[in-house]
C-alpha atoms as a PDB file:
ATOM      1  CA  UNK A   1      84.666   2.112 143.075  1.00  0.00           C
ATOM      2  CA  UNK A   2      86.067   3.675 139.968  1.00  0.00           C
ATOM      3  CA  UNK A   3      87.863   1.807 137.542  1.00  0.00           C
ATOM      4  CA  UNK A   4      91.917   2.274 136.753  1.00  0.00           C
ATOM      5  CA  UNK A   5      92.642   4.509 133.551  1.00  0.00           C
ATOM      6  CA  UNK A   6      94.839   3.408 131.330  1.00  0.00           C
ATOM      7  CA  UNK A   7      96.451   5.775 128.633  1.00  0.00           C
ATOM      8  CA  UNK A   8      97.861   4.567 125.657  1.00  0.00           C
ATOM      9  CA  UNK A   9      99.369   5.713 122.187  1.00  0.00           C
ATOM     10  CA  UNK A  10      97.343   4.455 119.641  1.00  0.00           C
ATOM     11  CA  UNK A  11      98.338   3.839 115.650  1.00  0.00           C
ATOM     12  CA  UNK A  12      94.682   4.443 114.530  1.00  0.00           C
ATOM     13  CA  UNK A  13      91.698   6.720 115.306  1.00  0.00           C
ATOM     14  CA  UNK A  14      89.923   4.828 118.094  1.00  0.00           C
ATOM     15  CA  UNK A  15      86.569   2.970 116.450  1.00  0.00           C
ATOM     16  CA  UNK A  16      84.705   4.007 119.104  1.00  0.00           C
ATOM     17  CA  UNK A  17      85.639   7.448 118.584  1.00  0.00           C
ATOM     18  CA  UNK A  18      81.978   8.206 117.498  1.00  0.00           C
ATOM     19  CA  UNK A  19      79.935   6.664 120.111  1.00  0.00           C
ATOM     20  CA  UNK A  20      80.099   8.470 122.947  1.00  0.00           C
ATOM     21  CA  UNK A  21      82.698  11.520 122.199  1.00  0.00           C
ATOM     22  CA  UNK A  22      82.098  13.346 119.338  1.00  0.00           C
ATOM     23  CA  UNK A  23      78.473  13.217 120.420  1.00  0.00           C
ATOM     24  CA  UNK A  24      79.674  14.641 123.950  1.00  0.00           C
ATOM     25  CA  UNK A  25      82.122  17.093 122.362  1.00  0.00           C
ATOM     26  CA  UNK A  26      79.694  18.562 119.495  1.00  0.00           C
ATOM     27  CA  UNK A  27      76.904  18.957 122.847  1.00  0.00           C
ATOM     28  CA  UNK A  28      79.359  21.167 124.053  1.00  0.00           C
ATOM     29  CA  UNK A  29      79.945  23.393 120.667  1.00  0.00           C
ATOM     30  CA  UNK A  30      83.836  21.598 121.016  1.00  0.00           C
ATOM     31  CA  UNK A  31      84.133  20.615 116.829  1.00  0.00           C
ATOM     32  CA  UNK A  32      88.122  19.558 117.431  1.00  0.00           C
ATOM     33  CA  UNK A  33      87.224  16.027 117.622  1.00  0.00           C
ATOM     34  CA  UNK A  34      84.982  16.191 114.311  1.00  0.00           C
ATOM     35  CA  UNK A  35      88.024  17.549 112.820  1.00  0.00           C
ATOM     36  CA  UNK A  36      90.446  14.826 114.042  1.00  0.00           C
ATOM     37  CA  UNK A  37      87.864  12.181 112.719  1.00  0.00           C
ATOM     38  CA  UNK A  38      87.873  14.226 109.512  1.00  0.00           C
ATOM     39  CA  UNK A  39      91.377  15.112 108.980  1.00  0.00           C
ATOM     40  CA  UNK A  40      92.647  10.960 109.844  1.00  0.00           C
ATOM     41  CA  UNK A  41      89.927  10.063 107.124  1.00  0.00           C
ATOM     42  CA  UNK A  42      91.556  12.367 104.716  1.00  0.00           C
ATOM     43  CA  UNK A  43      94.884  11.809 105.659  1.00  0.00           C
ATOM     44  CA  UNK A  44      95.225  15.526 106.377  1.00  0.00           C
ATOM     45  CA  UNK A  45      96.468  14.704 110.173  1.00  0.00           C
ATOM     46  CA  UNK A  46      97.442  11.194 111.257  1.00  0.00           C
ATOM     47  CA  UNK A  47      99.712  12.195 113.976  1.00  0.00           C
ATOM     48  CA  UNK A  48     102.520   9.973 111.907  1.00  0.00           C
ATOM     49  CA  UNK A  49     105.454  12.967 111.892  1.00  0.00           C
ATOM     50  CA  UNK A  50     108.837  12.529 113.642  1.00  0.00           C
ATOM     51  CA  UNK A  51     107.105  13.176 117.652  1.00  0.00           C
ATOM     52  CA  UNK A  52     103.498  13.290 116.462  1.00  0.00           C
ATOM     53  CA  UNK A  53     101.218  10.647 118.139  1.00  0.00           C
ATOM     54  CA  UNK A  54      98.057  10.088 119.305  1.00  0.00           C
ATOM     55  CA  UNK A  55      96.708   9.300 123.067  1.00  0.00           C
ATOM     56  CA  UNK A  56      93.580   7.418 123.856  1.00  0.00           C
ATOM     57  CA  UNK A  57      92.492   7.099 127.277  1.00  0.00           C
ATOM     58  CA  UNK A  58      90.252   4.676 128.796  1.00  0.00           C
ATOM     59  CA  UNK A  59      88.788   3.382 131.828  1.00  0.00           C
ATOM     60  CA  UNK A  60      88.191  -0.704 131.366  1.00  0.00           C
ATOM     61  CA  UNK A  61      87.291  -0.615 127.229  1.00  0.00           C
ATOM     62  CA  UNK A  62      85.508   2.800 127.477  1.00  0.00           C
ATOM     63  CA  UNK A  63      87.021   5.769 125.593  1.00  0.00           C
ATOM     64  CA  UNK A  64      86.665   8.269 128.018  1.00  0.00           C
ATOM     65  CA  UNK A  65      89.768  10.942 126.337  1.00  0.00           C
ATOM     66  CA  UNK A  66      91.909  11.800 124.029  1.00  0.00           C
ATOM     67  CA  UNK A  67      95.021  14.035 123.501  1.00  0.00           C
ATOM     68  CA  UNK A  68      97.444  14.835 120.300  1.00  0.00           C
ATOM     69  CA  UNK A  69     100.932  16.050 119.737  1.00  0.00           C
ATOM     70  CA  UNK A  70     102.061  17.615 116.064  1.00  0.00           C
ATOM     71  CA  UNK A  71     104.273  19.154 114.799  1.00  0.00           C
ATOM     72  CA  UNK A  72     102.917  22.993 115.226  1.00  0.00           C
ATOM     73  CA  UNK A  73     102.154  23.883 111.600  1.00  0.00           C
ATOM     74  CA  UNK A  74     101.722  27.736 112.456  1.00  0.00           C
ATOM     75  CA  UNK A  75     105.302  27.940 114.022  1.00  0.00           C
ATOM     76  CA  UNK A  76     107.461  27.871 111.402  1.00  0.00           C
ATOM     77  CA  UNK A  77     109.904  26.318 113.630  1.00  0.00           C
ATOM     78  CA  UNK A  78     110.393  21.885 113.750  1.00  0.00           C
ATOM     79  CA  UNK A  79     111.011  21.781 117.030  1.00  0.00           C
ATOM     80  CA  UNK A  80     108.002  23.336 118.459  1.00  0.00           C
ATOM     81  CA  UNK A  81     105.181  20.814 118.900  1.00  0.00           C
ATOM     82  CA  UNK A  82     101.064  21.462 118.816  1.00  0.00           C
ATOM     83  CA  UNK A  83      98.894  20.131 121.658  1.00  0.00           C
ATOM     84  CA  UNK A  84      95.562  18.795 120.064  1.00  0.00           C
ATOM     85  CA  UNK A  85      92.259  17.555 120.045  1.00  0.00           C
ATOM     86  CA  UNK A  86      92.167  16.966 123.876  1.00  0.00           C
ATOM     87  CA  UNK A  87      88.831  16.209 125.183  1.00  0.00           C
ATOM     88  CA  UNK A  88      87.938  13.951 128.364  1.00  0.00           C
ATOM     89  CA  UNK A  89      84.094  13.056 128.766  1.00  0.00           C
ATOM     90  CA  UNK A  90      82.486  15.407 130.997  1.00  0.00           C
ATOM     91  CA  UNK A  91      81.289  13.000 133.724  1.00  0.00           C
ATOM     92  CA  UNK A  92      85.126  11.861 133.923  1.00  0.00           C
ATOM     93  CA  UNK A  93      86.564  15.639 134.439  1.00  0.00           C
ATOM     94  CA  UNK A  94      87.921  16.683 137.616  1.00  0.00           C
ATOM     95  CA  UNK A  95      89.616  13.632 138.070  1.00  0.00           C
ATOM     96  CA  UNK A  96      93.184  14.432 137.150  1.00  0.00           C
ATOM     97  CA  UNK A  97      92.588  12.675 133.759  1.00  0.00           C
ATOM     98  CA  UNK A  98      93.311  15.803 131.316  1.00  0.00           C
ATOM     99  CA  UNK A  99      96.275  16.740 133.152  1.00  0.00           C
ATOM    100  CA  UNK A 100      97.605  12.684 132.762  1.00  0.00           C
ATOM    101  CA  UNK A 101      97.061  13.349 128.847  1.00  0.00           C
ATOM    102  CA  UNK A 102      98.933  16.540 128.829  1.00  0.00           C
ATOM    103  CA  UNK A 103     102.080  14.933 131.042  1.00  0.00           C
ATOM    104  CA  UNK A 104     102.142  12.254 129.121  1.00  0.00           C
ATOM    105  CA  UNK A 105     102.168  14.053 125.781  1.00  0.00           C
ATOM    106  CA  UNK A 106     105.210  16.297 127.194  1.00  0.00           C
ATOM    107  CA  UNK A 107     107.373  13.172 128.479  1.00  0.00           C
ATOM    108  CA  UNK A 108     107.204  11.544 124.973  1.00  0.00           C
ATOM    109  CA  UNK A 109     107.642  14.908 123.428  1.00  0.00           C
ATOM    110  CA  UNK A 110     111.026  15.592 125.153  1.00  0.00           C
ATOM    111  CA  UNK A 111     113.368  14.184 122.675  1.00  0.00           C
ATOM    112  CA  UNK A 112     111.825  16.081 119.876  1.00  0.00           C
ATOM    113  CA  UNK A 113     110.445  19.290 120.662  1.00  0.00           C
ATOM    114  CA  UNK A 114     111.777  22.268 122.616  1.00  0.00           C
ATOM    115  CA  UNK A 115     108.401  23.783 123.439  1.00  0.00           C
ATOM    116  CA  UNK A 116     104.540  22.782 122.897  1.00  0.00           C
ATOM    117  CA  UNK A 117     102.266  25.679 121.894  1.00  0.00           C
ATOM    118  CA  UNK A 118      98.471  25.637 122.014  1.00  0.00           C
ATOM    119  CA  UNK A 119      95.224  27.768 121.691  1.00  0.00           C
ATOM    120  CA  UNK A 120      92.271  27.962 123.624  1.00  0.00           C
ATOM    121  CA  UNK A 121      89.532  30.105 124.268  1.00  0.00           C
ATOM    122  CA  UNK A 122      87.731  28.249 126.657  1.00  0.00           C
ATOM    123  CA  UNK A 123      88.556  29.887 130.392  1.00  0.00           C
ATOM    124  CA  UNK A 124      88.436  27.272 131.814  1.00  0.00           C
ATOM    125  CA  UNK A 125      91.143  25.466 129.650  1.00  0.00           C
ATOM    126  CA  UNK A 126      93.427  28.556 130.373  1.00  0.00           C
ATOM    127  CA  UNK A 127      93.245  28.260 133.834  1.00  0.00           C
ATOM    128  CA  UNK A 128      93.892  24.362 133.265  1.00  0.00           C
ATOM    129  CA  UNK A 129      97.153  25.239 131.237  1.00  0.00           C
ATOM    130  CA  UNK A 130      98.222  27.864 133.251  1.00  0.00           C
ATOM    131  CA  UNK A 131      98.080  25.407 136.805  1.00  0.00           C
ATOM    132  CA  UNK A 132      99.845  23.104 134.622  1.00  0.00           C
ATOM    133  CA  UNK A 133     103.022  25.651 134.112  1.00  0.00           C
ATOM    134  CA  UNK A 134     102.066  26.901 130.715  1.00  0.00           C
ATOM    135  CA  UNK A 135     103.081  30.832 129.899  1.00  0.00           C
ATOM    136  CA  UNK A 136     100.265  32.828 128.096  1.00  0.00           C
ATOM    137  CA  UNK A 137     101.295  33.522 124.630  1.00  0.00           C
ATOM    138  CA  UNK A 138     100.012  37.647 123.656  1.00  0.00           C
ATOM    139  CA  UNK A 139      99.307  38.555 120.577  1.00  0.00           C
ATOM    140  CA  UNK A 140      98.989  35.349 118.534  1.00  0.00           C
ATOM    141  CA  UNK A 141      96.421  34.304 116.685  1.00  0.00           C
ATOM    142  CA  UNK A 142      97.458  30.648 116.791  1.00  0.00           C
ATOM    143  CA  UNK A 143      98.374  30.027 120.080  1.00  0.00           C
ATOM    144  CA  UNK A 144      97.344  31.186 123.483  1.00  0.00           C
ATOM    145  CA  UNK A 145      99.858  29.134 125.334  1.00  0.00           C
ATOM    146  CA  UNK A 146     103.028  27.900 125.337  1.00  0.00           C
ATOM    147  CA  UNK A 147     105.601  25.736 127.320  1.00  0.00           C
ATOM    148  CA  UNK A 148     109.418  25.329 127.051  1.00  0.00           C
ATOM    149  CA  UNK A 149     110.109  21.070 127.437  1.00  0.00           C
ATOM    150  CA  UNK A 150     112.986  22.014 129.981  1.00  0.00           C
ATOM    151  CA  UNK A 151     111.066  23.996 132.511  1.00  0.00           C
ATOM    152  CA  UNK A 152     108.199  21.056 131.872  1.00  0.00           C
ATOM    153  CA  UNK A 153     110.563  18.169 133.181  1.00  0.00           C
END
């Protein structure tokens, strides 16, 4: 019997952070999470801006995900928002988890974003944004994907 998953916004990186994802994520060539570990310890990223936050997911006290919304940096627009750094350990894929992260992320980012960009190469993550009602995004190099919050709700 599988265990309930609980997601939750979290203040600070999660300590466990190291244990089991960023070795699962690196396996994969996936260097986002590296990059979140390294931008919070530099203070480059916290996920602290008006919107911005952090998910954690986990089943009992295992990490087993993790999602970000900023501020998109490459929009030059406020009120367009960045999906980030979401990874979900690979034996707890195809369980609806990833999608939770990404609905959750665009509920809370309602009141201050009109649309969430994001980029991807992976095919696999395009066909995961595209079932989840993203638009593909031509000719961009920083974002392959894009949503408008009122056609999310």
């Amino acid at each position: 019997m599988e265990s309930r998953i609980r997601i939750d916004r979290v203040e600070g990186l999660p300590p466990d952070l190291d244990a089991e994802m960023l070795p699962a994520a690196l396996r994969e060539g996936f260097t986002a999470l590296e990059r979140l570990r390294q931008d919070w310890e530099t203070g480059a990223n916290r996920f602290c801006g008006s919107g911005e936050v952090l998910y954690e997911a986990r089943s009992e006290d295992r990490l087993v995900g993790v999602c970000g919304m900023n501020r998109d940096p490459f929009a030059g627009d406020r009120a367009v928002g960045r999906l980030r750094r979401l990874f979900v350990l690979p034996e707890m894929r195809r369980r609806g988890l990833a999608r939770s992260l990404v609905r959750r992320a665009i509920q809370d980012a309602q009141p201050h974003f009109r649309s969430i960009r994001v980029r991807t190469h992976d095919l696999g993550a395009c066909a995961f944004y595209d079932a989840l009602g993203f638009s593909q995004v031509a000719a961009d190099e920083f974002a392959t994907h894009y949503i408008t919050l009122d056609a999310a709700s």
